[in-house]
Protein backbone atom coordinates (compact mmCIF):
# COMPACT_ATOMS: atom_id res chain seq x y z
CA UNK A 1 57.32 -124.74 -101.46
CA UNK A 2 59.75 -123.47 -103.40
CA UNK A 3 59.20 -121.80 -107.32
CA UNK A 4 61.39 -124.94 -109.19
CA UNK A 5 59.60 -127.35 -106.83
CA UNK A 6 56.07 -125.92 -107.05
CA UNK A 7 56.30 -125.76 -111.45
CA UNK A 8 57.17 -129.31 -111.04
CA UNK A 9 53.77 -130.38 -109.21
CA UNK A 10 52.15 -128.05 -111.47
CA UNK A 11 53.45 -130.09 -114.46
CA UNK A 12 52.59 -133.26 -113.09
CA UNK A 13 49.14 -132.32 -112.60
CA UNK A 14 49.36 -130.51 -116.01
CA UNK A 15 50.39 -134.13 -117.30
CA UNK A 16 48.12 -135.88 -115.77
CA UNK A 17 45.00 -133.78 -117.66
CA UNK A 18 46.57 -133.45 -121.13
CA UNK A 19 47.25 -137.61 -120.69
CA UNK A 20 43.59 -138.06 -119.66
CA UNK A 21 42.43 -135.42 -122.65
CA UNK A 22 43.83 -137.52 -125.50
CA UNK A 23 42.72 -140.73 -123.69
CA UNK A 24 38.84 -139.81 -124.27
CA UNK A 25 36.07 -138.37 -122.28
CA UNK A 26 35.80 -141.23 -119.84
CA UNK A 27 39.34 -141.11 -118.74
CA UNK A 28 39.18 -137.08 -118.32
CA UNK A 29 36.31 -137.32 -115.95
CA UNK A 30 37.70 -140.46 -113.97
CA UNK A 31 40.83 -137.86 -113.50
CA UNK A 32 39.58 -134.47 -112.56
CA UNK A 33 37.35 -136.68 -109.99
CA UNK A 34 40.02 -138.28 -108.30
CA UNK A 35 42.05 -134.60 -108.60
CA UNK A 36 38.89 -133.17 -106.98
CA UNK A 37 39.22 -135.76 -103.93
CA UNK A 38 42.51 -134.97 -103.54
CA UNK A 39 43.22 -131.08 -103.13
CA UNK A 40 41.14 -129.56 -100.34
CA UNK A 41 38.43 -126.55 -101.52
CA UNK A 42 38.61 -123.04 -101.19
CA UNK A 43 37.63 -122.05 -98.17
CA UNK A 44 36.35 -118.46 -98.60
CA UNK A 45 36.40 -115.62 -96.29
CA UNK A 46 33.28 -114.84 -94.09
CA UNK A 47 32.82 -112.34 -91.87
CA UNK A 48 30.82 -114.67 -89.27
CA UNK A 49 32.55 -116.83 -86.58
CA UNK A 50 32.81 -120.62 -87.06
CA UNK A 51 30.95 -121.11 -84.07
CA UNK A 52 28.00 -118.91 -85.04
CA UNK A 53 27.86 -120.29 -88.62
CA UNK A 54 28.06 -124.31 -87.41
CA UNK A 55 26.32 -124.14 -84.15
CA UNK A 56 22.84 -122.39 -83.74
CA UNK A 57 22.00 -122.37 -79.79
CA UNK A 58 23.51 -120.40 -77.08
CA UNK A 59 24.26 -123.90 -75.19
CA UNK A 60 28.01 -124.78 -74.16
CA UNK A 61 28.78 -128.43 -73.62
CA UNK A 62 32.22 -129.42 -71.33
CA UNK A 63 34.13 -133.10 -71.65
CA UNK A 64 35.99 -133.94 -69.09
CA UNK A 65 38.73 -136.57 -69.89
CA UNK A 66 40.40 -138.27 -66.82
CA UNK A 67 43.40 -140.49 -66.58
CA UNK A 68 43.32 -142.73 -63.63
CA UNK A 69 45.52 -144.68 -62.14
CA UNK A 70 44.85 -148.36 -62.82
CA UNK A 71 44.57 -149.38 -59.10
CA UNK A 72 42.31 -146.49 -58.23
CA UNK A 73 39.24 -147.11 -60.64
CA UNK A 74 37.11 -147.76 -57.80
CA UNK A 75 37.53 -144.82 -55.44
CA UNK A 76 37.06 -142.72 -58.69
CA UNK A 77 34.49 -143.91 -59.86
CA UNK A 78 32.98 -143.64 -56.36
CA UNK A 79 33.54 -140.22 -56.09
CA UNK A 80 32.34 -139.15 -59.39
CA UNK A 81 29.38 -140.37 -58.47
CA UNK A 82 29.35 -137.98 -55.55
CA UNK A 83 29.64 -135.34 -57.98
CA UNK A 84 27.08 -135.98 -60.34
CA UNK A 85 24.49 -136.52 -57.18
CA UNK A 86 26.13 -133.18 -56.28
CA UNK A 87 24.97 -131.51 -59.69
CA UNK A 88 21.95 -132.97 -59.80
CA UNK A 89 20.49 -132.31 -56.45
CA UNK A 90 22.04 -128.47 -56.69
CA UNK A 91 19.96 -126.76 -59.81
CA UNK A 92 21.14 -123.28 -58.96
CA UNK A 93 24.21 -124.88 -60.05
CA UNK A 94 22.29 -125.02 -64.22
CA UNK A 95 24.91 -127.94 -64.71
CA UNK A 96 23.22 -131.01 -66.24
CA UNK A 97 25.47 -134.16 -66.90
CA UNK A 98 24.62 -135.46 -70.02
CA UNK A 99 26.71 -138.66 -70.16
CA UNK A 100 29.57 -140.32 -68.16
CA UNK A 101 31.64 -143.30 -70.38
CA UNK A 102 35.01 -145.64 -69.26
CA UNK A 103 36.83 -146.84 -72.29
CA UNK A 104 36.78 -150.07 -73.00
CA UNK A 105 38.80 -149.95 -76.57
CA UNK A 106 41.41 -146.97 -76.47
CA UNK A 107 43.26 -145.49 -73.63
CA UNK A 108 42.79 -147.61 -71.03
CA UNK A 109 41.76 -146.41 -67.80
CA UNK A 110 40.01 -143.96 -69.26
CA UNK A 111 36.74 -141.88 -68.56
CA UNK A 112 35.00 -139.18 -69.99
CA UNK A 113 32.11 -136.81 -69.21
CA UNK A 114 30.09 -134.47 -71.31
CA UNK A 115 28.45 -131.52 -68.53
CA UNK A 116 25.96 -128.97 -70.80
CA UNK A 117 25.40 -125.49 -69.54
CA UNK A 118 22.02 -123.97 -70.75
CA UNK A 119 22.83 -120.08 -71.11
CA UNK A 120 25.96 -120.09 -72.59
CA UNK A 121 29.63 -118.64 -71.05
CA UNK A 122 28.00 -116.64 -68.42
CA UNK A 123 26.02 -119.65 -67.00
CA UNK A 124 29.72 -121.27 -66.83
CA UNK A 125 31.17 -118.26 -64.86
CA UNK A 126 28.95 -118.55 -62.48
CA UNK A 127 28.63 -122.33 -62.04
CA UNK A 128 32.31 -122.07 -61.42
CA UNK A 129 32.00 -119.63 -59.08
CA UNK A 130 29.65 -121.68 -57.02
CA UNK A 131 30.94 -124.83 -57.06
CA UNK A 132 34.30 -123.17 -55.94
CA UNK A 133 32.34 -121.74 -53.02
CA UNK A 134 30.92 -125.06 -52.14
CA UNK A 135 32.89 -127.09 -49.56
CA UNK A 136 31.34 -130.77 -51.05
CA UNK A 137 32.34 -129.91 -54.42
CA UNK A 138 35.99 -129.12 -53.51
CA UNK A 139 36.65 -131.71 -51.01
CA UNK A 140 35.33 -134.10 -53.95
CA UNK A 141 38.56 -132.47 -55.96
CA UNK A 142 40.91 -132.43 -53.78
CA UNK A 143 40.12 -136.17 -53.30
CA UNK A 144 39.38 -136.83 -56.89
CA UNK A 145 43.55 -135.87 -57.31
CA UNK A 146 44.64 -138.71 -56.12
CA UNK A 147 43.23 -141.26 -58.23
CA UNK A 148 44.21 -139.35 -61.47
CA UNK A 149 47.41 -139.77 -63.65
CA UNK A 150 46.24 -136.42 -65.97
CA UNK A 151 42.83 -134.76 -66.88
CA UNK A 152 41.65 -132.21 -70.05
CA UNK A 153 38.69 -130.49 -70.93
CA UNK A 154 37.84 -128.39 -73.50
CA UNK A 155 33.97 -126.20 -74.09
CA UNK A 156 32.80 -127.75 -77.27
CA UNK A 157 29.70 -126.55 -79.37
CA UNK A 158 27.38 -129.03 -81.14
CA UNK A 159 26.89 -128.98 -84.89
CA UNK A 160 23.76 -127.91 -85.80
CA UNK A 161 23.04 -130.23 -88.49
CA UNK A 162 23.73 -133.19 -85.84
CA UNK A 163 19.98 -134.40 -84.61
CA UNK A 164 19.51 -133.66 -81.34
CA UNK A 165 20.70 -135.64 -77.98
CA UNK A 166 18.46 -138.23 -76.86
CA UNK A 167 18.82 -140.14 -73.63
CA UNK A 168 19.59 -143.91 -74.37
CA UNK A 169 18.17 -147.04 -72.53
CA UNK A 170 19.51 -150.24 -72.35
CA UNK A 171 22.99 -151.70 -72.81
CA UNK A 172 24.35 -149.80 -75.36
CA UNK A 173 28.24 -149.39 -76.33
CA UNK A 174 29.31 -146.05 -77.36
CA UNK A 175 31.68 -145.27 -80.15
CA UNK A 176 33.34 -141.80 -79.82
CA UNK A 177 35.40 -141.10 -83.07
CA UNK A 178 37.56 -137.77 -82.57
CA UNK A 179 39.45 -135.98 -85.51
CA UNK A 180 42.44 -132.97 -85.60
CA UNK A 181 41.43 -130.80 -88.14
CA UNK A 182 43.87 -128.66 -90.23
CA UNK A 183 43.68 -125.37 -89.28
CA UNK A 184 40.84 -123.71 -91.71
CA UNK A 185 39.10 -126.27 -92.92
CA UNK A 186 35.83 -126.62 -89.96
CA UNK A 187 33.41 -125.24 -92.47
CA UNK A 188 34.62 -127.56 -95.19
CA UNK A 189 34.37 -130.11 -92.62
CA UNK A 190 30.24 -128.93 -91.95
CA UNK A 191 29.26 -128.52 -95.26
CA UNK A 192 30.40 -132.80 -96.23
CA UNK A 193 29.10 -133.83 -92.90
CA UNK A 194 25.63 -131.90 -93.00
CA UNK A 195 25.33 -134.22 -95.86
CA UNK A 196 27.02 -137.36 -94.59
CA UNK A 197 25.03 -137.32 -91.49
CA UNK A 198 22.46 -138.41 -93.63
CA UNK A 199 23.81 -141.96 -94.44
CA UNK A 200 24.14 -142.60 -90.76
CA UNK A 201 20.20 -142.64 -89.56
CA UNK A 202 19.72 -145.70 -89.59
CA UNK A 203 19.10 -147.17 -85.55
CA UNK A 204 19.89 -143.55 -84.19
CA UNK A 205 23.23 -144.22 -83.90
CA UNK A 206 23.83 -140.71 -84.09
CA UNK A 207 23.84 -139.65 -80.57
CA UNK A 208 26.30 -136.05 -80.87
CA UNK A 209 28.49 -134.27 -82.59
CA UNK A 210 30.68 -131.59 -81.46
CA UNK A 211 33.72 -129.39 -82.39
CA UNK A 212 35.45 -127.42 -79.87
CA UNK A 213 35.47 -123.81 -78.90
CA UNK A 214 38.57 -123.59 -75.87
CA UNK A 215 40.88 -125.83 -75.14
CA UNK A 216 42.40 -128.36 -78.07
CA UNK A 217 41.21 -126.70 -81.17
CA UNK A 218 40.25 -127.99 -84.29
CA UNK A 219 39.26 -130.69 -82.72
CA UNK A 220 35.89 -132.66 -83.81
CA UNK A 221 34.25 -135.76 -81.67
CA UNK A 222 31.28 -137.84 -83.33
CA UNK A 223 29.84 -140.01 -80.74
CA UNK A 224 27.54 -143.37 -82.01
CA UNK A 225 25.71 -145.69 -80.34
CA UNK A 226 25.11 -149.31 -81.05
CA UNK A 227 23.73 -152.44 -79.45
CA UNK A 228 27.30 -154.20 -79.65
CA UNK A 229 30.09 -154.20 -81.70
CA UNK A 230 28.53 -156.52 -84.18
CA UNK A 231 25.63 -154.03 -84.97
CA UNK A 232 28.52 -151.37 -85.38
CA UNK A 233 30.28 -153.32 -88.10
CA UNK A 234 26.87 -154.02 -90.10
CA UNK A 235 25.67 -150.17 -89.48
CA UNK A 236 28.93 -148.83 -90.64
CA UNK A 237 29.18 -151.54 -93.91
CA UNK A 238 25.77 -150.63 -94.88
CA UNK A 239 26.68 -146.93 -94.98
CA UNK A 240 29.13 -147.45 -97.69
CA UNK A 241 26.48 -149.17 -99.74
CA UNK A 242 24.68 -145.88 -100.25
CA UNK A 243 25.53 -144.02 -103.12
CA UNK A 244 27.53 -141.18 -102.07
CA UNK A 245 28.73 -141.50 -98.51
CA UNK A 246 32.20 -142.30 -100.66
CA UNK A 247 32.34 -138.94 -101.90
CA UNK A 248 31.86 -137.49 -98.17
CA UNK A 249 34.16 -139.10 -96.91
CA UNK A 250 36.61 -138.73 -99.83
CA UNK A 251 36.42 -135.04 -99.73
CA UNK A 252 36.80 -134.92 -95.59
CA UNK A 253 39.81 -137.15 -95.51
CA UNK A 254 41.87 -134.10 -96.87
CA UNK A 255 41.54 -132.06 -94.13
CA UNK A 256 42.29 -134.52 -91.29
CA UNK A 257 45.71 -133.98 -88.95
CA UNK A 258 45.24 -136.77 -86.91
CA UNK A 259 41.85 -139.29 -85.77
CA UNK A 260 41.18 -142.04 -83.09
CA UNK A 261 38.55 -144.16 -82.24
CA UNK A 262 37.38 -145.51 -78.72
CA UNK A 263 35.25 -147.78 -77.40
CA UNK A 264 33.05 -146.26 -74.40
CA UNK A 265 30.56 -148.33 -72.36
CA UNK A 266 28.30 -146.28 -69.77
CA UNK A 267 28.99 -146.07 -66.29
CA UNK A 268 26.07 -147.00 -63.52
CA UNK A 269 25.46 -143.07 -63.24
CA UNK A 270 25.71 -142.01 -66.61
CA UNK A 271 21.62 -140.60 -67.66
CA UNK A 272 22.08 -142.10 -71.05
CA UNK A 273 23.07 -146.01 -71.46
């Protein structure tokens, strides 16, 4: 910004409080809250790692995102299965599939799958060594290519303040809401949400929260469960009756690039539902 530009945002502002000075009391605090919601806080310097300061176990989760062709669902969905039989029945392997999701409200043709590796990065060396070395695995991904447009993954850490993942039963949908951060800003983003989580209790529909470590950064996913879309619309009205989940989500909107939202339903292999 340059210096004539910057003194004129400066003046606004400036305007703005001497205006709400002479109004009265009232209209000085209704202005420095909505200036507060506005500009972003201070981050200040620390000399420990984001990861170490949001995320308090030496456990790595993976997602998997996978793009497949529209006429191929079938054979890949087939052949996942395969793999997570594969992981399950190989526990040298200290890969344990956590949940496996098709979109139903997003990008279609969609899947995604959260892996978590107890032990940290070294546990994922050598799980990738092994399944590398092991002729099901890689006959499973050389097949697996041809029923895929693209794929991503990224290691993601979950927050600490998020409760902890519990296995669902039923028929539940899956809401998985995933936010670009600006550059900075993920302990700003921790310290509203360690609060904020707190409106959001009600029916566990808190099932994880996660921000990543390699791959896209900056990057947060919240993933909620419900019973149906209905329930989701109550859940989420009733949160914004509570005094105060406006303010988190006032001061978090700041620091926001880009979000989406998708719909997720379980697939017949997934361990939660």
């Amino acid at each position: 910004m340059d210096h004539g530009k910057f003194c004129r945002v400066f003046q606004l502002f400036s305007g703005v409080e001497r205006r709400a000075f002479h109004s009265g009391s009232s209209c000085l605090e209704s202005s420095e809250g909505w200036l507060s919601k506005l500009l972003v806080r201070k981050i200040e310097p620390t000399k420990e790692s984001h990861s170490r300061l949001l995320a308090d176990k030496e456990v790595i989760y993976e997602i998997q995102t996978h793009n497949v062709k529209p006429d191929k669902t079938e054979g890949y969905l087939k052949n996942m299965e395969k793999k997570a039989n594969l992981i399950k029945n190989c526990p040298d392997l200290q890969i344990e599939l956590v949940g496996s999701w098709g979109v139903s409200v997003g990008d279609q043709d969609q899947f995604l799958h959260i892996c978590r590796y107890k032990g940290g990065y070294s546990t994922i060396d050598k799980s990738g060594a092994m399944l590398k070395n092991n002729q099901d695995a890689q006959s499973l991904l050389k097949e697996r290519a041809g029923y895929l447009r693209s794929r991503h993954s990224q290691f993601i850490l979950p927050f600490s303040y998020w409760p902890e993942i519990k296995m669902r039963t039923g028929n539940s949908i899956y809401e998985v809401r995933s936010y670009t951060l600006k550059p900075g800003t993920m302990i700003e983003w921790g310290n509203n949400w360690a609060r904020a989580i707190n409106f959001r209790r009600e029916n566990e529909e808190a099932f994880a929260g996660f921000f990543s470590q390699v791959g896209r950064l900056y990057q947060v996913h919240h993933f909620w469960t419900y019973a149906d879309l209905q329930t989701r619309k109550e859940t989420r009205e009733s949160a914004w009756r509570k005094p105060g989940w406006d303010e988190c989500v006032a001061y978090t909107v700041p620091l926001i690039k880009k979000m989406e939202s998708r719909i997720l339903y379980p697939l017949s292999f997934s361990p939660t539902h």
